[in-house]
Protein backbone atom coordinates (compact mmCIF):
# COMPACT_ATOMS: atom_id res chain seq x y z
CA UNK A 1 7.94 -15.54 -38.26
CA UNK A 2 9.73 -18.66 -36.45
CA UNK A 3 11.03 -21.16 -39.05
CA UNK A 4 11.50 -24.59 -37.20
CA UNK A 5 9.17 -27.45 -37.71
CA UNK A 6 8.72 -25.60 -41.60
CA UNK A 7 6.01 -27.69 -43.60
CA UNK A 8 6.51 -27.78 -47.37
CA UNK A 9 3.20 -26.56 -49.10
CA UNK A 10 3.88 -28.48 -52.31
CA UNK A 11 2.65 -31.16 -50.43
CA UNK A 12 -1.09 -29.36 -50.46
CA UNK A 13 0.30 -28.64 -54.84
CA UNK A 14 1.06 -24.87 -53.08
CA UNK A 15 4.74 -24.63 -53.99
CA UNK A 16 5.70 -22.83 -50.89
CA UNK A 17 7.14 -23.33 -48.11
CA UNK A 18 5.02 -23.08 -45.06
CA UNK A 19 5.84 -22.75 -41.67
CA UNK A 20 5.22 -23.61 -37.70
CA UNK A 21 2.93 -20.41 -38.08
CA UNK A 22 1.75 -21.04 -41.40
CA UNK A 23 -0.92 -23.71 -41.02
CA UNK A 24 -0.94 -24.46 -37.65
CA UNK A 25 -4.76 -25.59 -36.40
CA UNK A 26 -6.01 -25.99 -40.26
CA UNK A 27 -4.43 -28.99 -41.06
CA UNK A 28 -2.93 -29.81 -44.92
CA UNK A 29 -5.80 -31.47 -45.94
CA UNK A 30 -8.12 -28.69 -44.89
CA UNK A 31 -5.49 -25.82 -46.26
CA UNK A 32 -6.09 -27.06 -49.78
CA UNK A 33 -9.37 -27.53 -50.29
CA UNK A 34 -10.25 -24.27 -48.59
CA UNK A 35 -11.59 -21.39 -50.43
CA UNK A 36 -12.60 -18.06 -48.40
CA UNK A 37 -15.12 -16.13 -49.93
CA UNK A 38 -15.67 -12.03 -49.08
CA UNK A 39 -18.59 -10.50 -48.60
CA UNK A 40 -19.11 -6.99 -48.49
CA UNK A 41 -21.32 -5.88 -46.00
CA UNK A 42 -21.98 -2.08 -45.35
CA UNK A 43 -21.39 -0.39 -42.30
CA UNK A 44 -24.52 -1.71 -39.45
CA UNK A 45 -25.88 1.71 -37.79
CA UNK A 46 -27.25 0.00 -34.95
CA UNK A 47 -26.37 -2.41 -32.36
CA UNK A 48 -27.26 -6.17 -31.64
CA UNK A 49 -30.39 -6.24 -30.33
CA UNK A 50 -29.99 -8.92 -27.81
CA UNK A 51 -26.54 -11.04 -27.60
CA UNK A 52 -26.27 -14.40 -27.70
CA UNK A 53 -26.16 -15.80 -24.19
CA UNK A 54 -28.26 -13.32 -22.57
CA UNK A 55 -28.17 -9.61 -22.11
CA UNK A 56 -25.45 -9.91 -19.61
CA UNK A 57 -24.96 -10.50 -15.86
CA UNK A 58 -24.26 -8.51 -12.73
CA UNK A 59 -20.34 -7.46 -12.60
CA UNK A 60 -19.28 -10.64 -10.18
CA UNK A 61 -15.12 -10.88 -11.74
CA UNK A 62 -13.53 -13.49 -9.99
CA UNK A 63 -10.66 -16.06 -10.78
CA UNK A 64 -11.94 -19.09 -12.67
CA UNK A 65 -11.05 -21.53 -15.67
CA UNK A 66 -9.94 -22.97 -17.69
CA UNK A 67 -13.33 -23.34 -19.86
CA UNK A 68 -13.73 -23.78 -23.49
CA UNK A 69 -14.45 -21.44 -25.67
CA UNK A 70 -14.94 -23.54 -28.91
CA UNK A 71 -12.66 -25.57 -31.56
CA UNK A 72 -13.00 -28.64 -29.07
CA UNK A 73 -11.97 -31.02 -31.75
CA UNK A 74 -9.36 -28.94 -33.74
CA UNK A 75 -5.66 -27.47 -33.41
CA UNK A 76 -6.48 -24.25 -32.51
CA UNK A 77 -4.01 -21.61 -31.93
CA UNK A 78 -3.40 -17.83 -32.15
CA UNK A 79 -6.75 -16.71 -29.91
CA UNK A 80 -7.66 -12.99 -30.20
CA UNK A 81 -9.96 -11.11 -28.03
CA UNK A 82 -11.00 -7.39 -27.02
CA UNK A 83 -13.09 -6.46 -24.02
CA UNK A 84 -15.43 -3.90 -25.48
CA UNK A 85 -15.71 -0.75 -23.71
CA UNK A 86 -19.36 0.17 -23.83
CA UNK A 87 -21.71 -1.56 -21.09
CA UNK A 88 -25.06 -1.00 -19.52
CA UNK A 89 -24.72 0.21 -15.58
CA UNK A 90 -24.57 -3.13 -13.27
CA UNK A 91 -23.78 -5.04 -16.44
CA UNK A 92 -20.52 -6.60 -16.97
CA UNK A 93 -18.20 -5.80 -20.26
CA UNK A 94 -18.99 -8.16 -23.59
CA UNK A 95 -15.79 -10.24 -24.73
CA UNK A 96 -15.30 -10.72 -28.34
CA UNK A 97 -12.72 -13.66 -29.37
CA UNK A 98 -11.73 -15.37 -32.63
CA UNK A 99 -8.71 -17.58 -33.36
CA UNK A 100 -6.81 -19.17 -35.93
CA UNK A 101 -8.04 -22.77 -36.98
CA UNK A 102 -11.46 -22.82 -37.53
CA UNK A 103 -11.33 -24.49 -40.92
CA UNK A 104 -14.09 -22.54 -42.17
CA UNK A 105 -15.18 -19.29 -44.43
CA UNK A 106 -13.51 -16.71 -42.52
CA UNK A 107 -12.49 -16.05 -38.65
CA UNK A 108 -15.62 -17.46 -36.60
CA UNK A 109 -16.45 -14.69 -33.52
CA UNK A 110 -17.53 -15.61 -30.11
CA UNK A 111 -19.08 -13.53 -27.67
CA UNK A 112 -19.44 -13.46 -23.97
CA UNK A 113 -21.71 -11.72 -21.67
CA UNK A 114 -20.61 -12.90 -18.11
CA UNK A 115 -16.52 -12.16 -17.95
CA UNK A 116 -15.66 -15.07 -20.40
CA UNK A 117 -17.15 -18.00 -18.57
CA UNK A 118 -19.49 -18.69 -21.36
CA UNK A 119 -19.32 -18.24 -24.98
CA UNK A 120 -21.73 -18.65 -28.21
CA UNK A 121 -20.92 -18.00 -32.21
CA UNK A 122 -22.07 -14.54 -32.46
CA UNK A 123 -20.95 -14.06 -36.73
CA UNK A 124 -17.71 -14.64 -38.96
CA UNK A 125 -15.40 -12.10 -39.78
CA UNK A 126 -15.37 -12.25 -44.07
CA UNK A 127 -11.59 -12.59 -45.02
CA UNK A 128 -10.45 -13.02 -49.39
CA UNK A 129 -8.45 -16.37 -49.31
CA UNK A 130 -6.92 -18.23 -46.70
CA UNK A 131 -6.17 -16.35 -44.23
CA UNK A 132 -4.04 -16.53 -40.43
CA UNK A 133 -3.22 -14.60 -37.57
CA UNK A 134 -6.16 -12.21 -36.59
CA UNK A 135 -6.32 -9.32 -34.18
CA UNK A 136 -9.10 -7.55 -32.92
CA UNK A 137 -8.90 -3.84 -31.60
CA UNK A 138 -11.45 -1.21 -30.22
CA UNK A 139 -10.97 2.24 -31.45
CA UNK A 140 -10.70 3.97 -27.97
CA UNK A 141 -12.12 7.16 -29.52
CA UNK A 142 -13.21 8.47 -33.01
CA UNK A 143 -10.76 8.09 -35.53
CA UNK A 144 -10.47 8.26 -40.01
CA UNK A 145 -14.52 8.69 -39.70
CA UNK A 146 -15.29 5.65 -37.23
CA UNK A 147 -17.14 6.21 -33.79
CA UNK A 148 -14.97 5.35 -30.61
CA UNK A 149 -16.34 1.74 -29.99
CA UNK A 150 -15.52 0.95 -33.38
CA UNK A 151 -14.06 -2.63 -33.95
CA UNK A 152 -10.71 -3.10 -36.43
CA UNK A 153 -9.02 -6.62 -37.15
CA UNK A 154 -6.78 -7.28 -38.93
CA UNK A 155 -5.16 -10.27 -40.10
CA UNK A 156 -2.85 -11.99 -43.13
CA UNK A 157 -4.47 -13.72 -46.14
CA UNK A 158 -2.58 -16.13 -48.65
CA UNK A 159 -4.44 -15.25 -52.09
CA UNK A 160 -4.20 -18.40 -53.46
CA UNK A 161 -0.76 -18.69 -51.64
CA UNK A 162 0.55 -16.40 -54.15
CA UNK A 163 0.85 -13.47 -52.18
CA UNK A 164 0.96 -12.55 -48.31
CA UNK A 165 -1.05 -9.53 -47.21
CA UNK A 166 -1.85 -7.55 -44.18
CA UNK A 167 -5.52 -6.53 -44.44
CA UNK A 168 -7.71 -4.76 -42.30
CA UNK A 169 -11.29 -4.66 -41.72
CA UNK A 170 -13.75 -2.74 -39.68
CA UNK A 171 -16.94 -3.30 -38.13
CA UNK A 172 -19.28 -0.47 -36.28
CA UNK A 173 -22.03 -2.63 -35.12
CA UNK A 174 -19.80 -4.83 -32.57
CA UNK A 175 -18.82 -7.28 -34.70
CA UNK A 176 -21.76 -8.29 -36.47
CA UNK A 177 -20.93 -7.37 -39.65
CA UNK A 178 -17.16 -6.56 -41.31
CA UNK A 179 -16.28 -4.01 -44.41
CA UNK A 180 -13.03 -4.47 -46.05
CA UNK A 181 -10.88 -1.02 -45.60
CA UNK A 182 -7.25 -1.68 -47.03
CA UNK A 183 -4.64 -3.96 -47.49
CA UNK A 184 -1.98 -2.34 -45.61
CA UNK A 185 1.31 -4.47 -46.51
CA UNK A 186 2.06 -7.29 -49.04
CA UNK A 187 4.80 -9.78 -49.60
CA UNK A 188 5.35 -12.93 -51.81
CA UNK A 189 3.89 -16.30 -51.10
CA UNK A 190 3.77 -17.68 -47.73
CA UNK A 191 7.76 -18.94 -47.52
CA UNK A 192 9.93 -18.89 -44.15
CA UNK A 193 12.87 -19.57 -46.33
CA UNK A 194 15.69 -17.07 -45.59
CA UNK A 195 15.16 -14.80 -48.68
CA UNK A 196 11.59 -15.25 -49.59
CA UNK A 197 9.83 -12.12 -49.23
CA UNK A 198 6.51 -12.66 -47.01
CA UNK A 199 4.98 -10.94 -44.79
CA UNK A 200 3.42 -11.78 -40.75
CA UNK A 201 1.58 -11.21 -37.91
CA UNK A 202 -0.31 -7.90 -37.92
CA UNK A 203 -0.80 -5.86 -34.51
CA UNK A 204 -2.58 -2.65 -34.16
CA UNK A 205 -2.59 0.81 -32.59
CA UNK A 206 -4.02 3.85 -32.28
CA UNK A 207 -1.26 6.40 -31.29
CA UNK A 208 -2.08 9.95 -31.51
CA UNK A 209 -2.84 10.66 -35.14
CA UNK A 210 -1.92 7.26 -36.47
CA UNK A 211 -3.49 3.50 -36.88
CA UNK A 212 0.09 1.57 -36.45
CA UNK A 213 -0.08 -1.16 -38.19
CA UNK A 214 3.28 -3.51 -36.63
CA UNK A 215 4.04 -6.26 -38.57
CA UNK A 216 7.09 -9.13 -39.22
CA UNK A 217 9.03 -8.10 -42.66
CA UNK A 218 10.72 -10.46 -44.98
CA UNK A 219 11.11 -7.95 -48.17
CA UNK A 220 14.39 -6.84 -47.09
CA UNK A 221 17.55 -7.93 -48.82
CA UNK A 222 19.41 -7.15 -45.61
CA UNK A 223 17.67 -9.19 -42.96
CA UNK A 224 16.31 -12.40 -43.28
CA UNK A 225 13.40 -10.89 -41.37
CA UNK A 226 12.57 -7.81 -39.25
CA UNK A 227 9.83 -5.59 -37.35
CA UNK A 228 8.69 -2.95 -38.88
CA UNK A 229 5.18 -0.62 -39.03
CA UNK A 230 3.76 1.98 -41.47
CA UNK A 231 0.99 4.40 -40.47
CA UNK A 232 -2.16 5.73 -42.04
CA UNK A 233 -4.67 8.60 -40.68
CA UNK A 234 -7.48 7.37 -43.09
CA UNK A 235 -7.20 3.60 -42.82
CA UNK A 236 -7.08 3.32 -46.65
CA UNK A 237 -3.90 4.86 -47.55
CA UNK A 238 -0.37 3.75 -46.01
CA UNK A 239 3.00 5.66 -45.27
CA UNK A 240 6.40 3.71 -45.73
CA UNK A 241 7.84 1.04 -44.08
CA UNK A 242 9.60 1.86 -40.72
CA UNK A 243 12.08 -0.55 -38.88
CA UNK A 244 11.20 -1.48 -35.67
CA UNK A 245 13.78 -3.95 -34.62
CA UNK A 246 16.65 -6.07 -36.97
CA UNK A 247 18.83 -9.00 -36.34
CA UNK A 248 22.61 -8.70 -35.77
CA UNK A 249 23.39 -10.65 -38.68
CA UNK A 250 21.09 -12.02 -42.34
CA UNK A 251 20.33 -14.53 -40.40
CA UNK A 252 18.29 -13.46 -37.20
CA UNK A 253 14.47 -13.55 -37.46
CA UNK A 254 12.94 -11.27 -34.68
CA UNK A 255 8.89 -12.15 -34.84
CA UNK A 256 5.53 -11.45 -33.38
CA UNK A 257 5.76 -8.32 -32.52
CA UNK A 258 3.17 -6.84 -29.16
CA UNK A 259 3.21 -3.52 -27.82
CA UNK A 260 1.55 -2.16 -24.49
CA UNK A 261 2.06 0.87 -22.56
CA UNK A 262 3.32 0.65 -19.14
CA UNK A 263 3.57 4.44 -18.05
CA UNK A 264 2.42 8.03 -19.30
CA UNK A 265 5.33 8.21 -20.99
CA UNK A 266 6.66 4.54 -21.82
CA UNK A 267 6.07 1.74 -23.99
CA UNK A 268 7.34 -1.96 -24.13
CA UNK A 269 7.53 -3.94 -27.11
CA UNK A 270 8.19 -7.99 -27.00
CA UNK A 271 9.37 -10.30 -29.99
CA UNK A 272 10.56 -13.71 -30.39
CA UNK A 273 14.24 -13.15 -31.54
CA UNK A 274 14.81 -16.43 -33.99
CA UNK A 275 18.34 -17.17 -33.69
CA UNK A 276 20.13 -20.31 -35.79
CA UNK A 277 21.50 -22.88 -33.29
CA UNK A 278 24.44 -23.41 -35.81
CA UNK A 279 25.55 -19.75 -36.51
CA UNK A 280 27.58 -21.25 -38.91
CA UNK A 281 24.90 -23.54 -40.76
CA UNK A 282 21.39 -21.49 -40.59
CA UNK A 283 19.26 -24.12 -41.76
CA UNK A 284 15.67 -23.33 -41.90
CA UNK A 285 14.69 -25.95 -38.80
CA UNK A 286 17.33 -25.49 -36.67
CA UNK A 287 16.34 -22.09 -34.80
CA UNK A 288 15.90 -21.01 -31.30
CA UNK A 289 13.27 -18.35 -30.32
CA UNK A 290 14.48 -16.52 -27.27
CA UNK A 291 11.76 -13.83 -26.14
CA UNK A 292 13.66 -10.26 -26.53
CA UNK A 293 12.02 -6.67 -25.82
CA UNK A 294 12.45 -2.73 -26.20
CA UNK A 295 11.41 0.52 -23.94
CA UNK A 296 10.86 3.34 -25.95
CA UNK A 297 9.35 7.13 -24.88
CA UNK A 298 7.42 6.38 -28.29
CA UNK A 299 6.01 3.01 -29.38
CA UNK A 300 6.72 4.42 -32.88
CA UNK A 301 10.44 4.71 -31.83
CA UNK A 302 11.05 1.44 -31.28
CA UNK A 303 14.31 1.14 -33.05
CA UNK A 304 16.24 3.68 -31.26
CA UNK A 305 15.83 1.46 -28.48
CA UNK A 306 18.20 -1.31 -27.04
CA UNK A 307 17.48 -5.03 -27.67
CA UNK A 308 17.43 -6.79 -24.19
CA UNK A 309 16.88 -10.39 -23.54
CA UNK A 310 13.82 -11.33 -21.16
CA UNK A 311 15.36 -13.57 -18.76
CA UNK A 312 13.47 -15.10 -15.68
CA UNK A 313 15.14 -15.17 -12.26
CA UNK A 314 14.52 -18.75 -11.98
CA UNK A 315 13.66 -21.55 -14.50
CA UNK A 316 14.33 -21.82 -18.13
CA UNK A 317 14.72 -18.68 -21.00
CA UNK A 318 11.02 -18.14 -22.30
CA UNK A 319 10.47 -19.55 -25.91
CA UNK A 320 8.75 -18.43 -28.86
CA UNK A 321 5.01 -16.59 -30.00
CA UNK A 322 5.29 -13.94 -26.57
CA UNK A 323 2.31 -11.54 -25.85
CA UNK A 324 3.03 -8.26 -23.72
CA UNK A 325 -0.02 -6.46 -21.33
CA UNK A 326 0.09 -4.09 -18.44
CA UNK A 327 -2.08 -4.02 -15.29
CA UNK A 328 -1.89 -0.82 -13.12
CA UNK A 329 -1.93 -3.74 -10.34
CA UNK A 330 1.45 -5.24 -8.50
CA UNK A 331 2.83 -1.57 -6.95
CA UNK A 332 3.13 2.02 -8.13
CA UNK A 333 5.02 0.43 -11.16
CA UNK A 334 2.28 -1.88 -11.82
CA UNK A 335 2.77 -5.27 -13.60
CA UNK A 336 3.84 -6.14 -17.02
CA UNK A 337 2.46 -9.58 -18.06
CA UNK A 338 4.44 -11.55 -21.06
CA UNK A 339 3.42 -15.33 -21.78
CA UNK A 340 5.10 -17.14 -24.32
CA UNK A 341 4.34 -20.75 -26.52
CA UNK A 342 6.40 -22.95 -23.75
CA UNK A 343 5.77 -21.98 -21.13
CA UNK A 344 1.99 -22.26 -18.67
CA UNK A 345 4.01 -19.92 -16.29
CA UNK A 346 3.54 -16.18 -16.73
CA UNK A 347 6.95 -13.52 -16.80
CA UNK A 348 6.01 -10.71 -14.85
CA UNK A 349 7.83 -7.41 -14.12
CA UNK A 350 7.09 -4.96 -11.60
CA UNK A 351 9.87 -2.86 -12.31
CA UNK A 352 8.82 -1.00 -15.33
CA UNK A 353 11.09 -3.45 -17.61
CA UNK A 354 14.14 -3.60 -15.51
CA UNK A 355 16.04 -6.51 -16.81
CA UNK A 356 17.11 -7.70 -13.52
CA UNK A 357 13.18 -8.22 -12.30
CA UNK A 358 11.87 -10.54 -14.87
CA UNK A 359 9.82 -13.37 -12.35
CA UNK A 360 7.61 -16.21 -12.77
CA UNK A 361 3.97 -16.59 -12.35
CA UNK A 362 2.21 -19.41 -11.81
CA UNK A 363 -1.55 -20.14 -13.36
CA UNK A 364 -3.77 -23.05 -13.59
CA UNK A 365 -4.16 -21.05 -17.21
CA UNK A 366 -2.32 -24.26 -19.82
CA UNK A 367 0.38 -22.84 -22.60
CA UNK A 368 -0.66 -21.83 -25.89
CA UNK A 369 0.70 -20.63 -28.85
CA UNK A 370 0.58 -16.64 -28.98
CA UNK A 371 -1.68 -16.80 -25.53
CA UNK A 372 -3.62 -13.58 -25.33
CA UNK A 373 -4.29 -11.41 -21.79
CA UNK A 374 -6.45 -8.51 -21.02
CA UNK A 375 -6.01 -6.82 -17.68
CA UNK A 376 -9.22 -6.07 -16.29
CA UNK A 377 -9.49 -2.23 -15.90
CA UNK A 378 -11.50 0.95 -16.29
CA UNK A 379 -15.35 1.29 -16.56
CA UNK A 380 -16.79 -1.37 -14.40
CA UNK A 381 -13.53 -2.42 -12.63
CA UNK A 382 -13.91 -5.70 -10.76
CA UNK A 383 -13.25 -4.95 -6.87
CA UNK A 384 -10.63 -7.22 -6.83
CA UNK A 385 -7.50 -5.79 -8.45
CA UNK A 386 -4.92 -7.53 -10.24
CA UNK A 387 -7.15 -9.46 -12.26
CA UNK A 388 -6.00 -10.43 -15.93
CA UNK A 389 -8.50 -12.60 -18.87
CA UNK A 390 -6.77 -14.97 -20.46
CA UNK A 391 -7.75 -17.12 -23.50
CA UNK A 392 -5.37 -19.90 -25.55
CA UNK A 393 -5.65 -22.10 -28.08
CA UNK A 394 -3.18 -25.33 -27.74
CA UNK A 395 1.08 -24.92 -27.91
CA UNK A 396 2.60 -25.04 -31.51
CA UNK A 397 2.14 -28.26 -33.01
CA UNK A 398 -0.78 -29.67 -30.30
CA UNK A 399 -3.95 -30.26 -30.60
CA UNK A 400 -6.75 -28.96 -28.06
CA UNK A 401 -9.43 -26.52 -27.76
CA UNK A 402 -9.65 -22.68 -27.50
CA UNK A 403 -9.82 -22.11 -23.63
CA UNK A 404 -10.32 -18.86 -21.46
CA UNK A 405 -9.95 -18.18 -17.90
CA UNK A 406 -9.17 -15.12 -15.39
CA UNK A 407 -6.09 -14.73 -13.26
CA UNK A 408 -5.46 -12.71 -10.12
CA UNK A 409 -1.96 -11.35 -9.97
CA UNK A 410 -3.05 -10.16 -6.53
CA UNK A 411 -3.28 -6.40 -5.14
């Protein structure tokens, strides 16, 4: 969790401290006066019968966008989607996406039928309090009791803005409806202050016999923040907090953690790594947030790893919120994809994370703030390779819409 630009929430009668991340797209006035309420919905057994916006179009992927998705007249930020693997034959592959921002009960969820060029409000994802930073995630096969297809998120709710905490919630009916599972970390009140003790920014994944939950750590005496996971083979029940990656000194914040696999056998993992411009003088808005990443064997192995610095070839260092994917496109090393909150260039690397091959890519796609890609692959592959969904809400501290798009990052 980046602390420049901090907001104090006593202004809202909070009491905390509240960050670039904290309310970003909900506004003070609207972070007040919110109150989420949960539902509890059981477990659907059958499918939508018919989606909004049709029952889905002939497989025609293709470069296009921007378009927008929704939030037209909000500051959105911190879009989330998942292609869902399950399609009829000739069909093309529905896109779920939600974002932080909506200013509503919950995490409104969009659906698209025809690769993300149209969307309509398709339900809202129940959350207990005010609540930030979702992530959606298909189950890629049965797991703790839930079909493959199954949908997680995840996300972190305030409680009154007494508490930070990781939840998750599952859904077996595409999205439709949500059941609360667990609440897999929590910290104090939302506070970037270097030795509050919050908690950030879920990310999930299945890996072998474990739902990895990653998340950013402030409970530590010893770090002003780090990465760290914990584990769970029933969804309900937790293991114990595992470092991922710390700072050098107290006061380095590595953030925002993202994981993908780029080989059989290797993983990468990309954080911002907040960094005081005044070593001397930390103050809380005077940080720099460098992107940094790790290769492990294991993406639960993370901190064996080395720390390396993800620095272009040309142009400026890449700033703040990054997002890691992998497309088997680019060469027999395919592509790894990182965006970050400054930047409406892409970093690529065809090298399998070689430091010395970090490049820019170019994309009518604008900057946003924790941009989101999906690499088009597997079941109903488009024929043209190299193609990569994309969906943003506005940079940290804009205002704009939710908007999606494809890219081609070419054969």
């Amino acid at each position: 969790m980046g602390i420049h630009d901090a907001r104090d929430a006593s202004d809202q009668g909070r009491g905390a401290q509240v960050t670039r991340r904290a309310l970003l797209g909900a506004g003070a006035a609207a972070a007040a006066g919110l109150t989420f309420g949960l539902g509890a919905p059981a477990f659907a057994d059958a499918r939508p019968a018919a989606a909004p916006g049709g029952p889905g179009t002939p497989i025609t992927e293709s470069p296009f966008g921007p378009v927008v998705v929704a939030g037209q007249n909000g500051r959105t930020s911190y879009a989330r989607a998942v292609q869902l693997s399950a399609r009829q034959p000739g069909r093309s592959r529905t896109l779920l996406a939600t974002y932080q921002g909506a200013g509503g009960a919950g995490f409104p969820l969009y659906r698209s039928e025809d690769e993300g060029r149209t969307w309509a409000l398709q339900s809202t994802i129940p959350v207990n309090g005010f609540a930030l930073q979702p992530f959606l995630y298909e189950l890629p096969r049965a797991f703790a009791g839930l079909p493959k297809g199954a949908l997680l998120f995840s996300c972190n709710t305030f409680a009154n803005f007494s508490s930070t905490n990781i939840q998750l919630y599952a859904s077996t009916d595409e999205g439709m409806t949500w059941q609360f599972l667990s609440t897999v970390a929590q910290g104090g009140p939302p506070d970037t202050t270097n030795g509050a003790t919050p908690v950030w920014e879920p990310f999930l994944l299945l890996h072998q016999d474990n739902l990895v939950c990653y998340y950013s750590d402030q409970r530590d005496p010893d770090f002003g923040q780090k990465l760290a996971h914990q584990t769970s083979r029933d969804l309900r029940t937790w293991g114990p907090v595992v470092n991922d990656a710390t700072g050098t000194t107290y006061a380095n914040r590595p953030g925002m953690t993202t994981i993908a696999q780029i080989r059989g056998d290797l993983w990468i993992m990309t954080y911002e790594y907040g960094v005081p411009d005044d070593p001397e003088n930390p103050q809380r808005d005077d940080y720099s947030y460098p992107i940094h990443y790790r290769l492990a064997r294991d993406p639960e192995s993370f901190r064996f790893s080395q720390d390396m610095a993800l620095v272009p070839s040309t142009g400026a260092v890449p700033n703040g919120a990054p997002v890691v994917s992998w497309s088997p496109s680019g060469g027999k090393n395919g592509t790894i994809i990182v965006t970050d909150n400054d930047d409406q260039d892409f970093m690529i690397n065809r090298a399998l994370g070689d430091p010395g091959a970090w490049t820019r890519f170019s994309s009518p796609m604008p900057a946003g703030y924790s941009r989101y890609t999906i690499p088009l692959v597997g079941p109903g592959r488009p024929p043209e390779p190299g193609l990569v969904f994309v969906i943003t809400g506005a940079q940290y501290g804009k205002s704009g819409p939710v908007e999606a798009g494809i890219i081609s990052l070419g054969a």
